[in-house]
Structures are given as C-alpha cells and as structure tokens.
N, C-alpha and C. Protein backbone atom coordinates (compact mmCIF):
# COMPACT_ATOMS: atom_id res chain seq x y z
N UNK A 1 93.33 62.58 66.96
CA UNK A 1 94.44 62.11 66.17
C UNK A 1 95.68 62.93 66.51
N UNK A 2 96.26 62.15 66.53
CA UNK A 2 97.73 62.70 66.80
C UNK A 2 98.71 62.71 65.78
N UNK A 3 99.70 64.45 65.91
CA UNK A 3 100.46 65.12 64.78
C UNK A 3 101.92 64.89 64.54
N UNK A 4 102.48 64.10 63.69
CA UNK A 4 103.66 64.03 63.72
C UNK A 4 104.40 65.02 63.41
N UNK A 5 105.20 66.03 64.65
CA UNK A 5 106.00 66.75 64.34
C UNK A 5 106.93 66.77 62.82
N UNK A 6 107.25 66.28 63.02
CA UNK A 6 108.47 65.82 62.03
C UNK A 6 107.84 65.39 60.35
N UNK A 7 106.92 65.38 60.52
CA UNK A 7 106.18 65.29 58.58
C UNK A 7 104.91 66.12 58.95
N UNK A 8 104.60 66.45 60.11
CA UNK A 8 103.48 68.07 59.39
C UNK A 8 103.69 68.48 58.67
N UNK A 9 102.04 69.04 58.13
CA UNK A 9 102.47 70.14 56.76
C UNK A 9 102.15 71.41 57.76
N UNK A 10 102.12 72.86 57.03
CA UNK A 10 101.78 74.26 57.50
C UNK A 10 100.34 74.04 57.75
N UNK A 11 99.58 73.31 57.41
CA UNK A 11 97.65 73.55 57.48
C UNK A 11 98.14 72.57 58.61
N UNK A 12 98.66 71.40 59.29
CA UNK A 12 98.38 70.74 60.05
C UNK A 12 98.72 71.07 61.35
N UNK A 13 100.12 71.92 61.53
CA UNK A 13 100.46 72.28 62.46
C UNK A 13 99.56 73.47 63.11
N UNK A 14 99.15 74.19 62.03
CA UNK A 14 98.00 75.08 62.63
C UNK A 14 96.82 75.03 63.25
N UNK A 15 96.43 73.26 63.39
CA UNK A 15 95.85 72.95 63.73
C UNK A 15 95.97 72.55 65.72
N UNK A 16 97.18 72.33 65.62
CA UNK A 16 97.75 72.26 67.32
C UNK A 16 97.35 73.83 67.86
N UNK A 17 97.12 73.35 69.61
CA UNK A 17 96.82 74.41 70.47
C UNK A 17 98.21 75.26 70.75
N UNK A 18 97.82 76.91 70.10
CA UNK A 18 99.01 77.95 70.46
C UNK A 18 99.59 78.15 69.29
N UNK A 19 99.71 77.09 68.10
CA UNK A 19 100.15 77.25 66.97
C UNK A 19 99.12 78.19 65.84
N UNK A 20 99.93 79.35 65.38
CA UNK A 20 99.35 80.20 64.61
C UNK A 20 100.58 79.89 63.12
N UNK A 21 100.11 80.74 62.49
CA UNK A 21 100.81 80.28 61.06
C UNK A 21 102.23 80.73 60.89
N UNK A 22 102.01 81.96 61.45
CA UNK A 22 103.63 82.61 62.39
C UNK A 22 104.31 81.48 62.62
N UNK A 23 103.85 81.05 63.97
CA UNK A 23 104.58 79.84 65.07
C UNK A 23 105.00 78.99 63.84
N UNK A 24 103.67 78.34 63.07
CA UNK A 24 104.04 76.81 62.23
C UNK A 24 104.95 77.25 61.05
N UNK A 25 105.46 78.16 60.73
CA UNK A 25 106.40 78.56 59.75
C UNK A 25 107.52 78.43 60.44
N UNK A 26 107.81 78.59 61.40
CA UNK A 26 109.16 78.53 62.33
C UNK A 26 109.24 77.48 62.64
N UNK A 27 108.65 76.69 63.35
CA UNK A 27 108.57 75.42 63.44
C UNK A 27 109.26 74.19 61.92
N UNK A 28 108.57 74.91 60.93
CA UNK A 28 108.87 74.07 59.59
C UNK A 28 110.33 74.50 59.23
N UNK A 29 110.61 75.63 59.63
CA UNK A 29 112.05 76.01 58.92
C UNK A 29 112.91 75.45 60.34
N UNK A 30 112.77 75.57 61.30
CA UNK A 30 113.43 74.59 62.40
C UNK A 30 113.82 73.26 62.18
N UNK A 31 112.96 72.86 62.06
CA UNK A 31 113.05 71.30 61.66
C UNK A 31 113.48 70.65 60.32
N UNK A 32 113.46 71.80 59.12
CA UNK A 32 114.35 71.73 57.73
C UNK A 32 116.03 71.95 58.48
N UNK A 33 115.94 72.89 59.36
CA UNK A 33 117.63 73.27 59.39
C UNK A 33 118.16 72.29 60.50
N UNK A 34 117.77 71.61 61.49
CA UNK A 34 117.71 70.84 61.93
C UNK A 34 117.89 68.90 61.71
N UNK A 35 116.78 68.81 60.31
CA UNK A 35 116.80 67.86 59.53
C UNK A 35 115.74 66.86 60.95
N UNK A 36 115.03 67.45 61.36
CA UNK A 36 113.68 66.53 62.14
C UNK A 36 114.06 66.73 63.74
N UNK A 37 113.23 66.69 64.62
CA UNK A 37 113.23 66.97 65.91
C UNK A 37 113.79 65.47 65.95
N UNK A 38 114.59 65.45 67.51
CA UNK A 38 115.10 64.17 68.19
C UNK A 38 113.94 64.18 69.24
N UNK A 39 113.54 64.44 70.03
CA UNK A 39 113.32 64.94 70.87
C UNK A 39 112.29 66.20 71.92
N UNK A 40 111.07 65.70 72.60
CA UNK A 40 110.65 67.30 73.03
C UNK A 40 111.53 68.40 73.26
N UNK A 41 113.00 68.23 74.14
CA UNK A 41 113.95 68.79 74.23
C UNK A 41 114.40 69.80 72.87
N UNK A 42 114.60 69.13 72.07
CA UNK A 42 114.91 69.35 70.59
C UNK A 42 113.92 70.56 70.38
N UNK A 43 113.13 70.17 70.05
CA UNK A 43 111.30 70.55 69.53
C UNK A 43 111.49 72.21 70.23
N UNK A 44 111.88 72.03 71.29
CA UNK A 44 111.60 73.37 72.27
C UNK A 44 112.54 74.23 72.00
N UNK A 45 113.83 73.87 71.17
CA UNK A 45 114.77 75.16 70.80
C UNK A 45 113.93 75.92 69.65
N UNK A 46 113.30 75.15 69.54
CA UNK A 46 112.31 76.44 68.08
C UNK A 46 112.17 77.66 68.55
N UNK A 47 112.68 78.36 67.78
CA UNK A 47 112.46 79.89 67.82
C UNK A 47 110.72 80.68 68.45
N UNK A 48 110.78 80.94 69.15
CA UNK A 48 109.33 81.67 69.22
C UNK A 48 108.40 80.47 69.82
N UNK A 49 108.84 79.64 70.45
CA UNK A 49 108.04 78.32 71.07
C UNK A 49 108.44 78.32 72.68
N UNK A 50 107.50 78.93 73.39
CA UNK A 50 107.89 79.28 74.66
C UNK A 50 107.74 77.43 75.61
N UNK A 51 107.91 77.11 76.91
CA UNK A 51 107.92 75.82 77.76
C UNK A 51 106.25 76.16 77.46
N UNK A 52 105.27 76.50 77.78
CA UNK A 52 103.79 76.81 78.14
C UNK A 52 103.30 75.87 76.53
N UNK A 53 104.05 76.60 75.07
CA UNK A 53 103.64 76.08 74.15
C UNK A 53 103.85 74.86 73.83
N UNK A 54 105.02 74.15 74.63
CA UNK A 54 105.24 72.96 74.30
C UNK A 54 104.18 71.34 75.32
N UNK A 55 104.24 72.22 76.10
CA UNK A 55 103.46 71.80 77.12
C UNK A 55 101.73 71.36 76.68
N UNK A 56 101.36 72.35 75.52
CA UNK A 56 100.41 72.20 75.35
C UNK A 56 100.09 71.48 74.02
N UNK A 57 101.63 71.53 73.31
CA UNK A 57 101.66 70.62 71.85
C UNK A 57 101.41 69.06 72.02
N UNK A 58 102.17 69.49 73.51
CA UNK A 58 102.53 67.47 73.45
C UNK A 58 101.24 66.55 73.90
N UNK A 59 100.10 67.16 73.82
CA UNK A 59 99.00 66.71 74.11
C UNK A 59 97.81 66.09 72.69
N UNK A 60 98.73 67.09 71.72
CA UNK A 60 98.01 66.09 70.66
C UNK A 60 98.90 66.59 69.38
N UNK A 61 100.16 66.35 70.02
CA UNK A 61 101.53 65.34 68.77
C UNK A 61 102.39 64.69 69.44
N UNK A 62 103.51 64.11 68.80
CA UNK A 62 103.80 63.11 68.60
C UNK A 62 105.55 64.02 67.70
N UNK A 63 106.83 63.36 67.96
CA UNK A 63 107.73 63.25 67.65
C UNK A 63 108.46 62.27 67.10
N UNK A 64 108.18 61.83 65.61
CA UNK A 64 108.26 60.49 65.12
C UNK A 64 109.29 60.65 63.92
N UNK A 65 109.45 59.87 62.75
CA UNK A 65 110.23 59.64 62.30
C UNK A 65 109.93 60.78 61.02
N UNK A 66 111.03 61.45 60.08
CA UNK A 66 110.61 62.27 58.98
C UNK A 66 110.04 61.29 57.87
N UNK A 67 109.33 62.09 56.84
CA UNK A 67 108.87 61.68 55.47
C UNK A 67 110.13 60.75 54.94
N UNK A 68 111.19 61.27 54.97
CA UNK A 68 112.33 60.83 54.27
C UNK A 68 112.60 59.31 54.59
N UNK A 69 112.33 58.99 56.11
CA UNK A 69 112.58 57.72 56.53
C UNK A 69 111.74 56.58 55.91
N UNK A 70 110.35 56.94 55.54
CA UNK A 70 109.44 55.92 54.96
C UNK A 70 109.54 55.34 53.39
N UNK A 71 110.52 56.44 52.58
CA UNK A 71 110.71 56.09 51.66
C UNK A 71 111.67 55.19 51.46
N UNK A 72 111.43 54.35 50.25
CA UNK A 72 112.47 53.22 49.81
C UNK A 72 113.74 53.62 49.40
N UNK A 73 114.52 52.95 49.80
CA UNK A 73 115.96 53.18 49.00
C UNK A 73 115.55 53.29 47.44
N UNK A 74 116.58 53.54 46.60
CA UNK A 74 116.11 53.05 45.38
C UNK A 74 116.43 51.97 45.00
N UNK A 75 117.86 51.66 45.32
CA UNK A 75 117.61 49.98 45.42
C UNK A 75 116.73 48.67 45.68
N UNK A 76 115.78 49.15 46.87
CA UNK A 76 114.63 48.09 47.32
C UNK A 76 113.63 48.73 46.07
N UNK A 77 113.57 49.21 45.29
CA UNK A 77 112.20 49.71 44.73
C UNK A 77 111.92 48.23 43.64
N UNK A 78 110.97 48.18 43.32
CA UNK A 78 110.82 47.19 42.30
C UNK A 78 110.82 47.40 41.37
N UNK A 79 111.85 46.40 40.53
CA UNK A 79 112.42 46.79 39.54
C UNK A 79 111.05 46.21 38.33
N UNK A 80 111.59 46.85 37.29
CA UNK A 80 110.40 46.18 35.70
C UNK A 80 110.79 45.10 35.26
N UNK A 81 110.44 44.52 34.30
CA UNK A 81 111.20 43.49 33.44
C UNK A 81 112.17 43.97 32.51
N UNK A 82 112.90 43.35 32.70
CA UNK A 82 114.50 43.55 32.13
C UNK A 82 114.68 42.53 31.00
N UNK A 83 115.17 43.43 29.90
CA UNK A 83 115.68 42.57 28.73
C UNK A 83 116.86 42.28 28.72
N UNK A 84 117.27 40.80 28.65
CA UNK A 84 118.67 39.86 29.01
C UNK A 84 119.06 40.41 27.15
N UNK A 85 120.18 39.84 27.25
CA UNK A 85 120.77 40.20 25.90
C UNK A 85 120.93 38.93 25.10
N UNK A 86 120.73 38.62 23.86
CA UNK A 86 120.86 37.15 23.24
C UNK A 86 122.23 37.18 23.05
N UNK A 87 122.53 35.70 22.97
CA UNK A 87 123.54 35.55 22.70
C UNK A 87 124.12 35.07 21.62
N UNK A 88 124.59 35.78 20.74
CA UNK A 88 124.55 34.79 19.17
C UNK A 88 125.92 33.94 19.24
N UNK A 89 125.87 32.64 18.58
CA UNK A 89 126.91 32.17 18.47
C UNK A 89 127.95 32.75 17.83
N UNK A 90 129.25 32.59 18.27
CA UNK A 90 130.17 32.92 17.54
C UNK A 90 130.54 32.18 16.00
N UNK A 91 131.22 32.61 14.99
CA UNK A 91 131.21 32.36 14.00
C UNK A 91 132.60 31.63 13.74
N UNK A 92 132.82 30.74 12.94
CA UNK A 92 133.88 29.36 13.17
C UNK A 92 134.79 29.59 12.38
N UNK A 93 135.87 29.91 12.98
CA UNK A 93 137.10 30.07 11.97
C UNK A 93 137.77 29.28 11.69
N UNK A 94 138.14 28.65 10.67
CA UNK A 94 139.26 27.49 10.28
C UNK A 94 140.39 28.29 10.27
C-alpha cells in the first residue's frame, strides 16, 4: 500500500524506508509550513531528507492531494429540514 505524503499521520510515515520519528516530525512540520508537497522536487527541500532518502520513499508513497481537499465546502454539505415561516394574513383596515 501506498503513503500519501501529504495526509500521513506520524505512525504512518514511520512506517516508510529511512523514516525514523526524527525524520517524520520534520517532514510533518514541512509540509504544515509549506501547506502540502507539489511535488518530489518539493518533498526533497525537507529539512534532514537527504536525495538517497527520497529515492527510497518514492517506492512506497505517493504525493497526492491534502486532507483539506476531500472535505466539503460548507455550502455543498447537506442541509436539515428547514422551517419556512407561516404566513398570516394581514388584518383589513377600513
């Protein structure tokens, strides 16, 4: 199975080859200050992530879209049932 950079958690990234909890903490604060990798290019300015480590990430992850993207606007969310307002007649003035 393959790791989406960009919505790993800290237990998952530790799971990639070369990644220690060190590495996957840097990695997570990279990609917070960053706001998600574009790119292997991208991926590889991480602090403390040498060419050898990336080389060996990209074999089982993946550089995909953040958490943030899958969620709904709040607009598209579905709305409840909504109470319309009655309308009373108006009252008749002579």
């Amino acid at each position: 199975m393959l790791i989406n950079l960009n919505s790993a958690s800290l237990s998952e990234l530790t799971q990639l080859p070369r990644v220690g909890a060190d590495k996957a903490r840097r990695i997570v604060r990279h990609r917070a200050i960053r706001k998600g990798f574009r790119d292997w290019d991208d991926f590889a300015t991480t602090p403390g992530v040498a060419e050898e480590d990336v080389k060996a990430i990209r074999l089982r992850a993946w550089i995909g879209p953040g958490p943030e993207v899958w969620r709904l606007p709040p607009d598209s969310r579905r709305r409840g049932r909504r109470t319309t307002a009655v309308r009373r007649p108006r009252a008749k003035t002579s």
